[in-house]
N, C-alpha and C. Protein backbone atom coordinates (compact mmCIF):
# COMPACT_ATOMS: atom_id res chain seq x y z
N UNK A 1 164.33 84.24 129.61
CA UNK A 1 165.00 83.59 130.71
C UNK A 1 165.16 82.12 130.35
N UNK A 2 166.37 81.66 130.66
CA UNK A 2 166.59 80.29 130.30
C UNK A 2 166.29 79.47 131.58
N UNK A 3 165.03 78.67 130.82
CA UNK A 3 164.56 77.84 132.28
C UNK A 3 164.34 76.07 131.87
N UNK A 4 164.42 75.19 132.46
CA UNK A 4 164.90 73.94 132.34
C UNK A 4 163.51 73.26 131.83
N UNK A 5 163.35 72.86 130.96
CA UNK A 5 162.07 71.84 130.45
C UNK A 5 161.61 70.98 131.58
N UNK A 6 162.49 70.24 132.44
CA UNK A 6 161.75 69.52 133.22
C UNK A 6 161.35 70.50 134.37
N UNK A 7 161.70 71.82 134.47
CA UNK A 7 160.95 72.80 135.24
C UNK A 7 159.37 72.12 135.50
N UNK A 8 158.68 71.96 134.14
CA UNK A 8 157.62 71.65 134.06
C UNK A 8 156.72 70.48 134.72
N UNK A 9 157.45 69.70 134.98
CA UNK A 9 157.14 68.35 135.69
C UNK A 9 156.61 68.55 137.35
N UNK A 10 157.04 69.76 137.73
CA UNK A 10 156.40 70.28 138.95
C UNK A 10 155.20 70.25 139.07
N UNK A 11 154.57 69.68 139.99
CA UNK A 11 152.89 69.82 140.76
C UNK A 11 152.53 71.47 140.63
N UNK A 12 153.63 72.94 141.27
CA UNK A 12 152.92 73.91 141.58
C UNK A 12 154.08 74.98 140.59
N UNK A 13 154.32 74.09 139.50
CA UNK A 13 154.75 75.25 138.67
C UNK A 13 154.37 74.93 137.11
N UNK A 14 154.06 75.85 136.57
CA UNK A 14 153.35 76.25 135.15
C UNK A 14 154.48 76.90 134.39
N UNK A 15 154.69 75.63 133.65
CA UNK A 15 156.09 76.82 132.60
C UNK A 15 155.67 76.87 131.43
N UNK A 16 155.39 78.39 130.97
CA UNK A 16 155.07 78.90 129.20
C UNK A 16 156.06 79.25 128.82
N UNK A 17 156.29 79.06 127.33
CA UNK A 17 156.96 79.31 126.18
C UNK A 17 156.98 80.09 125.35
N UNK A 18 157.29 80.84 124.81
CA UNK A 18 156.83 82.58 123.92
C UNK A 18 155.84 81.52 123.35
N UNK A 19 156.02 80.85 122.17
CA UNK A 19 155.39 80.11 121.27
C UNK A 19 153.80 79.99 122.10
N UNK A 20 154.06 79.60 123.28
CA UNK A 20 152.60 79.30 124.02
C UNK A 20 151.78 80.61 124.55
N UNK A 21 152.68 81.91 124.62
CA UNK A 21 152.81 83.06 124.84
C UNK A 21 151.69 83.62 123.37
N UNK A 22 152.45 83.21 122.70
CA UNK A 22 151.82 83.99 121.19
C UNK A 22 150.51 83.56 120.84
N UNK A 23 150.44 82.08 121.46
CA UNK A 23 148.92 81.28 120.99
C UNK A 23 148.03 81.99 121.99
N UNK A 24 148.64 82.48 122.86
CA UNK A 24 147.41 83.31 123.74
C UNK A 24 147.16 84.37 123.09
N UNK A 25 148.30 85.19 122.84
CA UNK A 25 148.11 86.88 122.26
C UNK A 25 146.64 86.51 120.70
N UNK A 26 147.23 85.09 120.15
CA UNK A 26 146.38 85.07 118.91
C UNK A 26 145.05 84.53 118.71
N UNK A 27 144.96 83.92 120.22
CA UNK A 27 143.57 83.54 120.73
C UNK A 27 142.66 84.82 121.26
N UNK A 28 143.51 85.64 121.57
CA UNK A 28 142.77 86.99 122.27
C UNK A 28 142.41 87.59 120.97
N UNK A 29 143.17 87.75 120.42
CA UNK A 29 142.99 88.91 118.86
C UNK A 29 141.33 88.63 118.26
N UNK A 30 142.21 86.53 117.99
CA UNK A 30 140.70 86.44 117.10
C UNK A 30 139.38 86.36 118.18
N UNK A 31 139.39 86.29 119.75
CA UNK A 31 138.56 86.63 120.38
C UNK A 31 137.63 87.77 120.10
N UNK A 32 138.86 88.91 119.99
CA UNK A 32 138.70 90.46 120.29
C UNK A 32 137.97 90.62 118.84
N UNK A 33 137.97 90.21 117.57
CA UNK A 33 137.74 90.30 116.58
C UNK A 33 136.51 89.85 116.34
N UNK A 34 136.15 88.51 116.61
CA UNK A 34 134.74 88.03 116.79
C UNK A 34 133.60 89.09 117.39
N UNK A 35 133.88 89.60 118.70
CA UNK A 35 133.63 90.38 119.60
C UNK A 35 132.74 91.13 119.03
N UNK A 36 134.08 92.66 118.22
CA UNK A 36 133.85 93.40 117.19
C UNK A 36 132.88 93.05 116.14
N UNK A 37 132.64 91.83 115.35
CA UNK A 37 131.90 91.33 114.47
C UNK A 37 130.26 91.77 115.16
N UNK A 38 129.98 90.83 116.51
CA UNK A 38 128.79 90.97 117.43
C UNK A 38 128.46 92.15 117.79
N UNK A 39 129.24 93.19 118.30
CA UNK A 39 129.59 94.99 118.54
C UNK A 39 128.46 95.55 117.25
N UNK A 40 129.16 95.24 116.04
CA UNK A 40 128.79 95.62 115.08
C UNK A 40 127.67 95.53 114.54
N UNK A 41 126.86 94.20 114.81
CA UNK A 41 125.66 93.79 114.49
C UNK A 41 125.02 94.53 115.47
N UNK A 42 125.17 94.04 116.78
CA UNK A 42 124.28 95.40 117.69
C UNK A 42 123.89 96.64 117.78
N UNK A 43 125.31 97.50 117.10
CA UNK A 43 125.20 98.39 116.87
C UNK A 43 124.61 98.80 115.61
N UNK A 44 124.70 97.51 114.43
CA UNK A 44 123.76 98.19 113.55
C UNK A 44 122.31 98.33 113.80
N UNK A 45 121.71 97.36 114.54
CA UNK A 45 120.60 96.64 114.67
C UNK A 45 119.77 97.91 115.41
N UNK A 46 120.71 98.43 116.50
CA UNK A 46 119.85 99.89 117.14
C UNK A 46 119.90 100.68 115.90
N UNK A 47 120.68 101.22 115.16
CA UNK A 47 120.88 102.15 114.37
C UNK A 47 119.33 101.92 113.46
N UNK A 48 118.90 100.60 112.91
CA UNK A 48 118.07 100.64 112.09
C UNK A 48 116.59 100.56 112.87
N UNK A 49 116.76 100.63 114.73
CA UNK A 49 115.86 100.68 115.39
C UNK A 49 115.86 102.20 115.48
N UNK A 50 116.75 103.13 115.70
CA UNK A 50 116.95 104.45 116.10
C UNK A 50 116.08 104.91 114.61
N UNK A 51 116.63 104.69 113.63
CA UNK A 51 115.87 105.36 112.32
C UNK A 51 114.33 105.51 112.04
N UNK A 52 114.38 103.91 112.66
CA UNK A 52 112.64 103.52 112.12
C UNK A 52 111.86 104.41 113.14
N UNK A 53 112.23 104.56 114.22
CA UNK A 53 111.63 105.72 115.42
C UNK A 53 111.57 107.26 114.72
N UNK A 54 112.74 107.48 114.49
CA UNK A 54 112.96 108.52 113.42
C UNK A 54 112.44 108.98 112.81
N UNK A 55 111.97 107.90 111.64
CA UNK A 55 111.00 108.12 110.72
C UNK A 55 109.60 108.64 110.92
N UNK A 56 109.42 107.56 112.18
CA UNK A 56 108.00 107.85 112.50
C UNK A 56 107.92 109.42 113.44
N UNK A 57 108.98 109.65 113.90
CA UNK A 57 108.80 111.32 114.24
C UNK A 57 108.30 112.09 113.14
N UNK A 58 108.75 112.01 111.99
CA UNK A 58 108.19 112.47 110.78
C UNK A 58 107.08 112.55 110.51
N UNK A 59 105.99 111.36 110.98
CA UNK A 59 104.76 111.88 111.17
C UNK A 59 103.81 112.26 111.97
N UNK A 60 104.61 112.84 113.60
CA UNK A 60 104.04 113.40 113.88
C UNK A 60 103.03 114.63 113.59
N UNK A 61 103.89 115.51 112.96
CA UNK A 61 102.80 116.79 112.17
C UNK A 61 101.65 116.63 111.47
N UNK A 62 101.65 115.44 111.20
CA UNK A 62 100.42 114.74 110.10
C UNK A 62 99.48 114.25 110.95
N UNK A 63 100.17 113.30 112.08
CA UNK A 63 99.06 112.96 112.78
C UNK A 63 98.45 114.00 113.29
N UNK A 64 99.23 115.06 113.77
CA UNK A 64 98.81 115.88 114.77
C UNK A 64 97.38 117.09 113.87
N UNK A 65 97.65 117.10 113.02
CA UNK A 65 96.63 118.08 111.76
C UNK A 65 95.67 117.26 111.52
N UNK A 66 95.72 115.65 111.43
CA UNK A 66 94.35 115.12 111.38
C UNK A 66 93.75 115.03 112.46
N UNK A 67 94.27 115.24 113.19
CA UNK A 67 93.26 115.30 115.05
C UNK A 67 92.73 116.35 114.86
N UNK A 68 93.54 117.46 114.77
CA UNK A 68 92.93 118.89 114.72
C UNK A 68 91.55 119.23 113.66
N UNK A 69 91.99 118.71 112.36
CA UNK A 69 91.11 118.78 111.86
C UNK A 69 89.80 117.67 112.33
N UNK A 70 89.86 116.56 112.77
CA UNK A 70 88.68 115.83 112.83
C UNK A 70 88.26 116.58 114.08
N UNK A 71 88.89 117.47 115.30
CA UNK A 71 88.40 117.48 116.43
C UNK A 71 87.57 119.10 115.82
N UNK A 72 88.24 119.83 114.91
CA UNK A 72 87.10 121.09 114.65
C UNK A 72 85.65 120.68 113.81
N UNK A 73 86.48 119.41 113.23
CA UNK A 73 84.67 118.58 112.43
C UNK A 73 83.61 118.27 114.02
N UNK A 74 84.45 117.97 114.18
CA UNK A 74 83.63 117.50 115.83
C UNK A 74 82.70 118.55 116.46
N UNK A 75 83.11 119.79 116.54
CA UNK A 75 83.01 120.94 117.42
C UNK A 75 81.86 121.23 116.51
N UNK A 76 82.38 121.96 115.14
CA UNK A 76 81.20 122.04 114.49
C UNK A 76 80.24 121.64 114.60
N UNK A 77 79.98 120.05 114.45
CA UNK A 77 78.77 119.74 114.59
C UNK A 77 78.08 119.29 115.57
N UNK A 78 78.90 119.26 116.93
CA UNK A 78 78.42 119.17 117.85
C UNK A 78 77.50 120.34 118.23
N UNK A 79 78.16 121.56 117.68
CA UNK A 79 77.43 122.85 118.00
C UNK A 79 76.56 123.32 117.32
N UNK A 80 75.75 122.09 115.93
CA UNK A 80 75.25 122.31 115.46
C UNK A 80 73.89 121.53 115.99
N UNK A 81 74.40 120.46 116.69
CA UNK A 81 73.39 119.61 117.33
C UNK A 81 73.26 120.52 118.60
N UNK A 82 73.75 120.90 119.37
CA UNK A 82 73.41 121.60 120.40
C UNK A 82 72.01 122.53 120.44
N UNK A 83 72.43 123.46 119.25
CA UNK A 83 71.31 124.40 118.35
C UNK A 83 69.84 123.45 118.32
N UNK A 84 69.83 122.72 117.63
CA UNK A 84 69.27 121.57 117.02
C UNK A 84 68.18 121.00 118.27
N UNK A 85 68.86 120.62 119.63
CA UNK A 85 68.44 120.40 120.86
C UNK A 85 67.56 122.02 121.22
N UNK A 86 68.41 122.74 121.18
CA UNK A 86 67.79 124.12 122.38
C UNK A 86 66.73 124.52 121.26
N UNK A 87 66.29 123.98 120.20
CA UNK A 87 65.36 124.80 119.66
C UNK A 87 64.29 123.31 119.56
N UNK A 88 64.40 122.48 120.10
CA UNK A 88 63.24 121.69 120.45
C UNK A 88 62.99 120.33 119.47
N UNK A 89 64.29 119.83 119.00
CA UNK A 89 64.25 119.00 118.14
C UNK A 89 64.56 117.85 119.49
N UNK A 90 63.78 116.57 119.02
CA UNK A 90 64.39 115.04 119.70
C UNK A 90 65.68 115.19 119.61
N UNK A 91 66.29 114.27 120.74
CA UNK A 91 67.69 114.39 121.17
C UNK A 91 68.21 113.19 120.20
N UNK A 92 67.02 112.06 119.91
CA UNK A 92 66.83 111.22 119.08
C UNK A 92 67.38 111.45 117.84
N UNK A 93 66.79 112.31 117.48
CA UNK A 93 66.32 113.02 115.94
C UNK A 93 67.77 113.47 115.83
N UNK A 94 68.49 114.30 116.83
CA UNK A 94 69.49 115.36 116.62
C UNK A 94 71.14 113.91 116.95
N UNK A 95 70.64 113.15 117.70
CA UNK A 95 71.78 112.07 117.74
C UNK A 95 72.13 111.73 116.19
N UNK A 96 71.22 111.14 115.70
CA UNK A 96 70.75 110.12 114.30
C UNK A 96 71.78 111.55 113.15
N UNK A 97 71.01 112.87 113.34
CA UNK A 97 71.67 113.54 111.98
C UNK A 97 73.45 114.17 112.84
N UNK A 98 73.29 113.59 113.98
CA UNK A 98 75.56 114.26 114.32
C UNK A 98 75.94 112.89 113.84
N UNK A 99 75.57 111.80 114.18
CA UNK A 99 76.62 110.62 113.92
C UNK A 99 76.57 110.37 111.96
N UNK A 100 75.43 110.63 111.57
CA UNK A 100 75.72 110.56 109.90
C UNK A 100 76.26 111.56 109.45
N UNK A 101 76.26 113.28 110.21
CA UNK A 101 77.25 113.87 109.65
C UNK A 101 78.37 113.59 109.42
N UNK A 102 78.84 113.50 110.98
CA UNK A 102 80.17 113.09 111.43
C UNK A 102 80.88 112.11 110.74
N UNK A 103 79.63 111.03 110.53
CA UNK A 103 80.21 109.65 109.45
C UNK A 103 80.54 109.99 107.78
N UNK A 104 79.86 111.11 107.70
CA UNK A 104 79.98 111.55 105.82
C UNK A 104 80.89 112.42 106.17
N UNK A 105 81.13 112.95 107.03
CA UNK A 105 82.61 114.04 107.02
C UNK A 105 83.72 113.63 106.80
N UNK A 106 84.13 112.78 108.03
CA UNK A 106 85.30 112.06 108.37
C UNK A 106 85.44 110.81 106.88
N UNK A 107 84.62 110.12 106.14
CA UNK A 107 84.99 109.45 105.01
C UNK A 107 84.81 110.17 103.67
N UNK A 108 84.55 111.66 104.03
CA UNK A 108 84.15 112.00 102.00
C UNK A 108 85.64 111.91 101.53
N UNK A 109 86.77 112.22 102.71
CA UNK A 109 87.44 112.60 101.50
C UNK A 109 89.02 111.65 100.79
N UNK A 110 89.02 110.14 101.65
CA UNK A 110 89.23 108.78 101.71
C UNK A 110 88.20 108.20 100.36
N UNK A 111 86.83 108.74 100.46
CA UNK A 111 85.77 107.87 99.40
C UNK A 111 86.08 108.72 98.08
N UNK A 112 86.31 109.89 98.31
CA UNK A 112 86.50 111.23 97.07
C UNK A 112 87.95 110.81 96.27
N UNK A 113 89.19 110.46 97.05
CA UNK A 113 90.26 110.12 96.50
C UNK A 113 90.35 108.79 95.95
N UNK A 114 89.73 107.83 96.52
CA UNK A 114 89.61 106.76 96.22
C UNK A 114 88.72 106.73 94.39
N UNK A 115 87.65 107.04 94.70
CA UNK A 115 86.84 107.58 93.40
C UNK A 115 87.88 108.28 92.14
N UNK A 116 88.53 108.93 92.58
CA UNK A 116 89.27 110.08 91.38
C UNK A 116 90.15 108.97 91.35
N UNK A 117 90.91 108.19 91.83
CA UNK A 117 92.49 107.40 91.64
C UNK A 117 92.60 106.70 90.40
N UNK A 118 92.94 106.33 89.70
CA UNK A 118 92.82 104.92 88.48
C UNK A 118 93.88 104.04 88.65
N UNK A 119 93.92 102.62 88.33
CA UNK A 119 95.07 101.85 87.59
C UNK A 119 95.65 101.75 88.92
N UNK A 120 97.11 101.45 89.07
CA UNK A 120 98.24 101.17 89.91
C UNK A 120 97.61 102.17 91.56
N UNK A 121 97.16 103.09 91.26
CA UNK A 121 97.13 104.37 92.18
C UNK A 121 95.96 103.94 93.20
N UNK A 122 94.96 103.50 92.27
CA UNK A 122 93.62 103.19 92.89
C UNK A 122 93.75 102.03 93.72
N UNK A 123 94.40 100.72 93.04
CA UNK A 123 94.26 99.67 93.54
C UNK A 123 95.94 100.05 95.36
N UNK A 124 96.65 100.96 95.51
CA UNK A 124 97.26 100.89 96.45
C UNK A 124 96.76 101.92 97.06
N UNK A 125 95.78 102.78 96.57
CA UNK A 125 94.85 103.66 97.46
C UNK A 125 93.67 102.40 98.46
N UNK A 126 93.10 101.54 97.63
CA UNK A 126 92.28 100.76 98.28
C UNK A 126 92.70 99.68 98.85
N UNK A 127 93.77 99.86 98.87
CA UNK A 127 94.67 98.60 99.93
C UNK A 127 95.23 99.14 100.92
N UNK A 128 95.38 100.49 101.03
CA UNK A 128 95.94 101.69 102.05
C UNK A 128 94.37 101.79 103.08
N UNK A 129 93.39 102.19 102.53
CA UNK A 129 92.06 102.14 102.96
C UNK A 129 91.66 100.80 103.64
N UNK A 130 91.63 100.18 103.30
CA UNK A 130 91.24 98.52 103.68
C UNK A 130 92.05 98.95 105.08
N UNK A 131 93.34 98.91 105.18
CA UNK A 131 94.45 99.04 106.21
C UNK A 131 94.14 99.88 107.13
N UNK A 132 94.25 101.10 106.64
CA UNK A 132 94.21 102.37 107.71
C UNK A 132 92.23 101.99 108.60
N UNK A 133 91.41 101.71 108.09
CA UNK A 133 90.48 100.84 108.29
C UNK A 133 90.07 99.92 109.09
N UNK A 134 91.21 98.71 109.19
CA UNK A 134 90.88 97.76 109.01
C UNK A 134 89.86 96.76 108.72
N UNK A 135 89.44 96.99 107.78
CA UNK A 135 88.51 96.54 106.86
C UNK A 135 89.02 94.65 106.26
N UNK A 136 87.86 93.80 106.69
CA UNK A 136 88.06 93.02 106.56
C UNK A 136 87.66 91.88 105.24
N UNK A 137 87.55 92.91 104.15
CA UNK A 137 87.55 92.24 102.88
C UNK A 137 88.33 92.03 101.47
C-alpha cells in the first residue's frame, strides 16, 4: 500500500516498512534459533541425567543378590547363636562369637580378592575397598 512518509509524524500512528517488516521476521528467526540452541542443551542435559539413572537400574540385580546373600549369612548364624543360647551358653559368650562371625563372613571375600589381585588390579581393587568402605586411609 502506498502510504505517505509523513504518515509517520502522527502522535497515534505507527508506520512500518517491509524493510522494518523483515528486521522483525530476522530478529524472530535468530530469536527462534538461539532458543533451539538452549532447547538443545536441556534436552541434552536430561538425556545424560535419564542415562546415568539408567545405568544405575543396571545394578539393581547386584544390589539386590548382595542383600540376599548377606541376609542368609545373617539367618545362618543367627540360628546358630540361637542353638548356642538354648543349650546354655552366655548370651555374652554367644553375642562375642555372631558379631566375629558375621564380621569374618561379610569381609573374607573383599580380603580374599584383594589378597589374590596384583599390579594395576590390586592397587584399583584397594581403592574400590577404601571407597565401598569408607575407609579413611
Amino acid at each position: 500500500r502506498d502510504i505517505e512518509h509523513e504518515v509517520a509524524q502522527l502522535d497515534d500512528v505507527f508506520l512500518y516498512t517491509v524493510d522494518d517488516l523483515a528486521q522483525v521476521v530476522t530478529d524472530g528467526m535468530v530469536n527462534r534459533q538461539e532458543a533451539a540452541i538452549d532447547a538443545e542443551l536441556i534436552v541434552q542435559a536430561r538425556v545424560e541425567t535419564f542415562m546415568s539413572w539408567l545405568k544405575k537400574r543396571d545394578a539393581v540385580p547386584t544390589i539386590k543378590a548382595l542383600r540376599d546373600q548377606a541376609e542368609a549369612t545373617r539367618k545362618l548364624e543367627l540360628d546358630k547363636a540361637i542353638k548356642l543360647i538354648q543349650r546354655g551358653e552366655s548370651a555374652e559368650k554367644v553375642l562375642e562369637a555372631l558379631s566375629n562371625a558375621l564380621t569374618n563372613k561379610f569381609l573374607h571375600a573383599p580380603s580374599h580378592a584383594l589378597n589374590l589381585a596384583q599390579g594395576d588390579e590390586h592397587t584399583r581393587l584397594e581403592h574400590m575397598l577404601k571407597q565401598l568402605y569408607q575407609i579413611k586411609s
